[in-house]
PDB file of N, CA and C in Angstrom:
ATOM      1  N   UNK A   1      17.623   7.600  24.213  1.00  0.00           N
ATOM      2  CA  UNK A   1      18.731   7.949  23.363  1.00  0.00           C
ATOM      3  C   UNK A   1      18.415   7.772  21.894  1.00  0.00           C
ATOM      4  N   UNK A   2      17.475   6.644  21.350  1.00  0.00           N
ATOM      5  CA  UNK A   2      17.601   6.525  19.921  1.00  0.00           C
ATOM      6  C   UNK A   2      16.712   7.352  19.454  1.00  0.00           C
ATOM      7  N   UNK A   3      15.318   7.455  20.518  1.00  0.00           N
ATOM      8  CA  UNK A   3      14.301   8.276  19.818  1.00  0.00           C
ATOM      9  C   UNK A   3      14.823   9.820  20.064  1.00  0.00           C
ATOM     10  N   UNK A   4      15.463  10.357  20.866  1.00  0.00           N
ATOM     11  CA  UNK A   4      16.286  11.513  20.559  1.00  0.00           C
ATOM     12  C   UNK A   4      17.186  11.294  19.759  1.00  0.00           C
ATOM     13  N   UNK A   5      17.801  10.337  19.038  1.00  0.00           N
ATOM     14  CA  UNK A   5      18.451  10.490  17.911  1.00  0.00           C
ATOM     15  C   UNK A   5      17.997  10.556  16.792  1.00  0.00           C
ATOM     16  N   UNK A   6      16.492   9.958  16.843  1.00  0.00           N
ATOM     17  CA  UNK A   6      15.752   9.920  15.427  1.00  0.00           C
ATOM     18  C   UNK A   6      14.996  11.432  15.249  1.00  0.00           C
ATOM     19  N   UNK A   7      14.458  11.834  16.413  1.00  0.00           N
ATOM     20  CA  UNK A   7      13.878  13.221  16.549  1.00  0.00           C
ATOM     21  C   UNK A   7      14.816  14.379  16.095  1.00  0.00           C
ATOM     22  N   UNK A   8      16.285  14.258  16.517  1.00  0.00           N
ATOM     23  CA  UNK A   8      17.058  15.253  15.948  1.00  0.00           C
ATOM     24  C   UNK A   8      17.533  14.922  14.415  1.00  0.00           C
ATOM     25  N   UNK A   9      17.413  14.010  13.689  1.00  0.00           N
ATOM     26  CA  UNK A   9      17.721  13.877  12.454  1.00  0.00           C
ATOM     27  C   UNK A   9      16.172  14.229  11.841  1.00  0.00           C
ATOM     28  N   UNK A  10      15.293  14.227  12.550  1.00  0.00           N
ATOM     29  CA  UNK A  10      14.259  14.444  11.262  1.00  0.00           C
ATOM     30  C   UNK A  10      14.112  16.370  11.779  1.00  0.00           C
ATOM     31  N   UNK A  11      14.890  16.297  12.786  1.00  0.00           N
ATOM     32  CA  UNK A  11      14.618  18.051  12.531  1.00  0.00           C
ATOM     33  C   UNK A  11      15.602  18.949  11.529  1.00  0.00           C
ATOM     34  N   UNK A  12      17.061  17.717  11.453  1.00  0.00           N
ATOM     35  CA  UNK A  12      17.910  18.740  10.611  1.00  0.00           C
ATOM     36  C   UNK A  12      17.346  17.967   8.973  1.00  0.00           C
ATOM     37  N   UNK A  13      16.236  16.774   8.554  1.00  0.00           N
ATOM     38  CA  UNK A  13      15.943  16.696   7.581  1.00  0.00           C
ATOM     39  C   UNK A  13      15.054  18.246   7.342  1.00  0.00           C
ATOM     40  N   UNK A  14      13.837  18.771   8.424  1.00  0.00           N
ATOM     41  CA  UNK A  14      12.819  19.275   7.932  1.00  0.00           C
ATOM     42  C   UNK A  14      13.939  20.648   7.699  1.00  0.00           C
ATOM     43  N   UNK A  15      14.963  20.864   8.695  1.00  0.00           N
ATOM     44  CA  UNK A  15      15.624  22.511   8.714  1.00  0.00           C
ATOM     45  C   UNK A  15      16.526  22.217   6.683  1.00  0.00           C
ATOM     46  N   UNK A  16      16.816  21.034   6.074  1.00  0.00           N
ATOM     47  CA  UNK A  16      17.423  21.294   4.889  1.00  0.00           C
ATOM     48  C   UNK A  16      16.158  21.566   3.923  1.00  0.00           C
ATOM     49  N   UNK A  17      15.008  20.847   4.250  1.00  0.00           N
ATOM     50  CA  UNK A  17      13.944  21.201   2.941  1.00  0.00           C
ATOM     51  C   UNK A  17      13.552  22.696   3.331  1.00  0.00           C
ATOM     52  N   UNK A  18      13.518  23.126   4.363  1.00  0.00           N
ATOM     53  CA  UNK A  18      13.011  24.386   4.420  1.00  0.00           C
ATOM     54  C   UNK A  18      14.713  25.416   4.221  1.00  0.00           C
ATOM     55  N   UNK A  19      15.501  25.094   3.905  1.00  0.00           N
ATOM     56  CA  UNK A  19      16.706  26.050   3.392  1.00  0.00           C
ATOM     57  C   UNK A  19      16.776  25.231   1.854  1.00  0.00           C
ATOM     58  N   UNK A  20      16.553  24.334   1.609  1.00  0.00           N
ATOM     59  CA  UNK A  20      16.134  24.248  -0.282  1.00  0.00           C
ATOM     60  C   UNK A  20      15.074  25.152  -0.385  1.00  0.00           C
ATOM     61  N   UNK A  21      13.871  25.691   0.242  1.00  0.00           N
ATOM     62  CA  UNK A  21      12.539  26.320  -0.309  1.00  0.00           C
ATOM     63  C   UNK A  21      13.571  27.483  -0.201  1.00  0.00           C
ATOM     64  N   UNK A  22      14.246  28.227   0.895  1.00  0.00           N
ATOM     65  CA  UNK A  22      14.643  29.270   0.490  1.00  0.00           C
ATOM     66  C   UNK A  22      16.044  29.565  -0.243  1.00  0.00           C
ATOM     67  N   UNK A  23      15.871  28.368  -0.786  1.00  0.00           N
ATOM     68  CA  UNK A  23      17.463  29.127  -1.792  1.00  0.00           C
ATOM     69  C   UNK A  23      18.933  28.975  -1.451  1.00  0.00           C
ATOM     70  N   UNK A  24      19.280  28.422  -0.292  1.00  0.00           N
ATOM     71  CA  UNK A  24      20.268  28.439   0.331  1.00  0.00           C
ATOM     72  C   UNK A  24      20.816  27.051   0.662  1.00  0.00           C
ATOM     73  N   UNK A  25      20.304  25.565   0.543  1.00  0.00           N
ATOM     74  CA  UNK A  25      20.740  24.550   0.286  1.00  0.00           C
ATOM     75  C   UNK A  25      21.829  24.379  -0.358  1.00  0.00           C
ATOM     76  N   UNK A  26      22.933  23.559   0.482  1.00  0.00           N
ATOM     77  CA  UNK A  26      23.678  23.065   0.124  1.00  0.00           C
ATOM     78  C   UNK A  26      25.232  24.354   0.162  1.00  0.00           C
ATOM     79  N   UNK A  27      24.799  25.494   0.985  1.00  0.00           N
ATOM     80  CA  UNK A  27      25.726  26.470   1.406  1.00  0.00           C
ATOM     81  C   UNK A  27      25.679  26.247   2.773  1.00  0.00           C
ATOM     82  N   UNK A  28      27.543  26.345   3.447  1.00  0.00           N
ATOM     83  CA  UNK A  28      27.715  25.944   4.719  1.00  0.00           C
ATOM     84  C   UNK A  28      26.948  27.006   5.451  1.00  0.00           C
ATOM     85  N   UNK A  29      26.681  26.981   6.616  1.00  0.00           N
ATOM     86  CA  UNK A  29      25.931  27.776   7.612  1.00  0.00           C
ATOM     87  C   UNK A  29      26.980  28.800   8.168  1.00  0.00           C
ATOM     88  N   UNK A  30      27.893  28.342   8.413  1.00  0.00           N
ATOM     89  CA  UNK A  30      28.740  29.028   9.003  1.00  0.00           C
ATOM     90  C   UNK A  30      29.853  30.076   8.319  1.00  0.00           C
ATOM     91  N   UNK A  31      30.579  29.143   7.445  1.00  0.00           N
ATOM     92  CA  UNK A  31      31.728  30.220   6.246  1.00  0.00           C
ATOM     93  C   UNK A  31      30.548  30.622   4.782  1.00  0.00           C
ATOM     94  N   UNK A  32      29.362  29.837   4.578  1.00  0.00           N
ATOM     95  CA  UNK A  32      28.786  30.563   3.481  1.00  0.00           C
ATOM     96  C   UNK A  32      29.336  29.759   2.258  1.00  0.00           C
ATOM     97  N   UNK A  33      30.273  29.132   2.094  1.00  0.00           N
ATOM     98  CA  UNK A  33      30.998  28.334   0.994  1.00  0.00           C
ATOM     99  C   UNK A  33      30.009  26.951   0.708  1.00  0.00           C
ATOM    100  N   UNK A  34      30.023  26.760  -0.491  1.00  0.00           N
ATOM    101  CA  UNK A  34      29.624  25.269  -0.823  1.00  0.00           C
ATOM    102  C   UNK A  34      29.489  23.925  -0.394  1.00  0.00           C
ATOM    103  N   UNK A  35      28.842  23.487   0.006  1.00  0.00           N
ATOM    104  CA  UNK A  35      29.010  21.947   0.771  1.00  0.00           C
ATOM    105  C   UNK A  35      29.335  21.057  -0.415  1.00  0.00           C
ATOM    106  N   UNK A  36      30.309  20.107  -0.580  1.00  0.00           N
ATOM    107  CA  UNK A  36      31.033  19.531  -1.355  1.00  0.00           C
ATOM    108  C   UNK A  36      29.724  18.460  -1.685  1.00  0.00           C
ATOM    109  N   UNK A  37      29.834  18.224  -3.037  1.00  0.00           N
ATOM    110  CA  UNK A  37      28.506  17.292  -3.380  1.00  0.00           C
ATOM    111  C   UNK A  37      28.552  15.622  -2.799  1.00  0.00           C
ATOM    112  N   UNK A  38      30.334  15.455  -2.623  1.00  0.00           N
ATOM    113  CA  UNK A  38      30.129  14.327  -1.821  1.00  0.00           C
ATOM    114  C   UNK A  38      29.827  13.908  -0.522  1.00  0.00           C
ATOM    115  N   UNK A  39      29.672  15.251   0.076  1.00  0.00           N
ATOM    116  CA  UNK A  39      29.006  15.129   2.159  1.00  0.00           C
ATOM    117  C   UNK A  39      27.713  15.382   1.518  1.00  0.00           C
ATOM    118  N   UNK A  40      26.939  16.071   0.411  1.00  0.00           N
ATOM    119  CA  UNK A  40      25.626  16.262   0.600  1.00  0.00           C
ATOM    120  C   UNK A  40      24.952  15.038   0.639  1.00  0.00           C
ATOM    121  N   UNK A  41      25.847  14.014  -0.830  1.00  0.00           N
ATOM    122  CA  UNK A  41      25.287  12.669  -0.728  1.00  0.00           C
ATOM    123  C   UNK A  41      25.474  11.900   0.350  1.00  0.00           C
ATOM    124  N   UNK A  42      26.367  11.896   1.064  1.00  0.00           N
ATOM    125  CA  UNK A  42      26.537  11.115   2.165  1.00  0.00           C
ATOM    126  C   UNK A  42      25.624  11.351   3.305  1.00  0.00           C
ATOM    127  N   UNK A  43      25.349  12.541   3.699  1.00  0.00           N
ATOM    128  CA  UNK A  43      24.276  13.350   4.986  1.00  0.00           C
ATOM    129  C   UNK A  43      23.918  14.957   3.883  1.00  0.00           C
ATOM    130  N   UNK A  44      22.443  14.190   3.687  1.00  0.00           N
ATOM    131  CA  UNK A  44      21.868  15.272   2.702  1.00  0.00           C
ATOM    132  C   UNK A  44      21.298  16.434   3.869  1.00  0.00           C
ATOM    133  N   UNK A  45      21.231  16.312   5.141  1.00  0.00           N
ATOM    134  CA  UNK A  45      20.966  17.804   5.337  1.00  0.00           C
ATOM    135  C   UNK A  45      22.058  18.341   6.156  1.00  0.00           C
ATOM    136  N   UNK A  46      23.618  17.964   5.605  1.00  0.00           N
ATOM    137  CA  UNK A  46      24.941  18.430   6.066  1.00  0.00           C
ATOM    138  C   UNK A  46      24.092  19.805   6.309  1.00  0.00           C
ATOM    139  N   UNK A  47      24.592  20.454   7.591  1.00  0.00           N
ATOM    140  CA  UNK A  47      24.803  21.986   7.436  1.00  0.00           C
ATOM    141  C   UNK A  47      25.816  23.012   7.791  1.00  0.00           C
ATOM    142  N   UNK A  48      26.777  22.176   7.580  1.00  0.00           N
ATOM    143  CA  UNK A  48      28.666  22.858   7.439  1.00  0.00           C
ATOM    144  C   UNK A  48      28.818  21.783   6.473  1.00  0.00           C
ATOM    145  N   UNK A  49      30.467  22.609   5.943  1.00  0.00           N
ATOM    146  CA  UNK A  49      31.256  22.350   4.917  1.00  0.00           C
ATOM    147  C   UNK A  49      32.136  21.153   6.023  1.00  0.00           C
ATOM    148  N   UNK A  50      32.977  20.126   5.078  1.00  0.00           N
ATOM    149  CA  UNK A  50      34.187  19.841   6.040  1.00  0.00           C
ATOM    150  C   UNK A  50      34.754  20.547   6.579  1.00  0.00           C
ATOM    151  N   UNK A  51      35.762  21.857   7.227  1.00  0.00           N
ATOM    152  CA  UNK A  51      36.060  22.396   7.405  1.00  0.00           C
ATOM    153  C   UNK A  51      35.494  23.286   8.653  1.00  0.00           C
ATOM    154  N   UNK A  52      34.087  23.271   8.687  1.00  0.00           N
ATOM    155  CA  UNK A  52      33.564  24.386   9.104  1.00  0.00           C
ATOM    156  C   UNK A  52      32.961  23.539  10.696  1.00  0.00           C
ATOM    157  N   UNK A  53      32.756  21.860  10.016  1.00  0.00           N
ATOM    158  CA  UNK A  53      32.727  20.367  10.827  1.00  0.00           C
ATOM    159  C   UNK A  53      33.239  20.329  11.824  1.00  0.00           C
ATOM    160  N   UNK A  54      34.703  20.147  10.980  1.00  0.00           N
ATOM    161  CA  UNK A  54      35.678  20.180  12.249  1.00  0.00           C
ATOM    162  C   UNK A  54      35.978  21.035  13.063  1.00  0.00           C
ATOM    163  N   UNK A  55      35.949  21.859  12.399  1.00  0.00           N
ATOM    164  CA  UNK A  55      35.996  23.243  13.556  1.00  0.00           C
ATOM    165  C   UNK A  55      35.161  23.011  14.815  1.00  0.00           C
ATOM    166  N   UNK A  56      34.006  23.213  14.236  1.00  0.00           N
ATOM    167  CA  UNK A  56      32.505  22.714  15.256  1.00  0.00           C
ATOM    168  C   UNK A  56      32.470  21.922  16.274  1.00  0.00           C
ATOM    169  N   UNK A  57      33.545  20.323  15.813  1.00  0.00           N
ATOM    170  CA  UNK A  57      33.559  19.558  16.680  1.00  0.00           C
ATOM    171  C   UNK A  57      34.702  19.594  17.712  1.00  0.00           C
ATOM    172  N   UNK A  58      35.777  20.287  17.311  1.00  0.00           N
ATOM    173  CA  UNK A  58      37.259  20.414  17.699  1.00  0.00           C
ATOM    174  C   UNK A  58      36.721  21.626  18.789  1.00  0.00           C
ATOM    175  N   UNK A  59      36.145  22.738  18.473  1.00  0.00           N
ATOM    176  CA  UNK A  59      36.114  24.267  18.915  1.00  0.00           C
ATOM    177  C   UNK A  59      35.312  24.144  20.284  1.00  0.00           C
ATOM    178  N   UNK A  60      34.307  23.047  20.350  1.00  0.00           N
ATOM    179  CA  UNK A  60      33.509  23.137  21.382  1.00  0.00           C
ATOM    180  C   UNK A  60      32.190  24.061  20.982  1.00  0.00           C
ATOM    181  N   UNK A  61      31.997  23.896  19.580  1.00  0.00           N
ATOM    182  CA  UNK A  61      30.765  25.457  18.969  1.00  0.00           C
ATOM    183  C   UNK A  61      30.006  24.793  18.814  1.00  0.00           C
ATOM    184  N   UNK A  62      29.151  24.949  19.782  1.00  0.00           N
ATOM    185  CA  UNK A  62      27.423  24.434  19.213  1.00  0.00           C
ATOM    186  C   UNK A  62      26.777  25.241  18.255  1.00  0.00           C
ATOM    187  N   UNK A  63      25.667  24.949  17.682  1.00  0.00           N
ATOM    188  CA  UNK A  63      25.118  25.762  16.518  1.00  0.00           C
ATOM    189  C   UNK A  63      23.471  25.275  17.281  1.00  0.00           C
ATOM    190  N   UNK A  64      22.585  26.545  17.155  1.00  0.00           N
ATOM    191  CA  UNK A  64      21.112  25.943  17.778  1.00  0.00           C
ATOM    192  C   UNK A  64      20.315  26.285  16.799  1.00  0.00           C
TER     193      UNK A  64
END
């Protein structure tokens, strides 16, 4: 469980440096809108907005 927890955080670290190389850091994945600068600081490779979060977690929507 932890080393699958550490393995999936260093994959959504490597998936945010490789969406900073292309330009698109720090835009939700899903609505396209801004990730608020205070979730980036909190979980820098957020990849939804609040909004787009909850949805995600409420909706049953995985993202792969």
């Amino acid at each position: 469980g932890i080393i699958e927890n550490e393995e999936e955080e260093l994959r959504a670290i490597d998936a945010a440096i490789q969406r900073l190389k292309d330009g698109i850091y720090g835009l939700c994945d899903i609505c396209g809108e801004k990730i608020p600068k205070s979730r980036l600081l909190a979980i820098p490779y957020a990849q939804l907005c609040f909004d787009c979060k909850k949805k995600d977690e409420g909706g049953g929507r995985r993202r792969g």
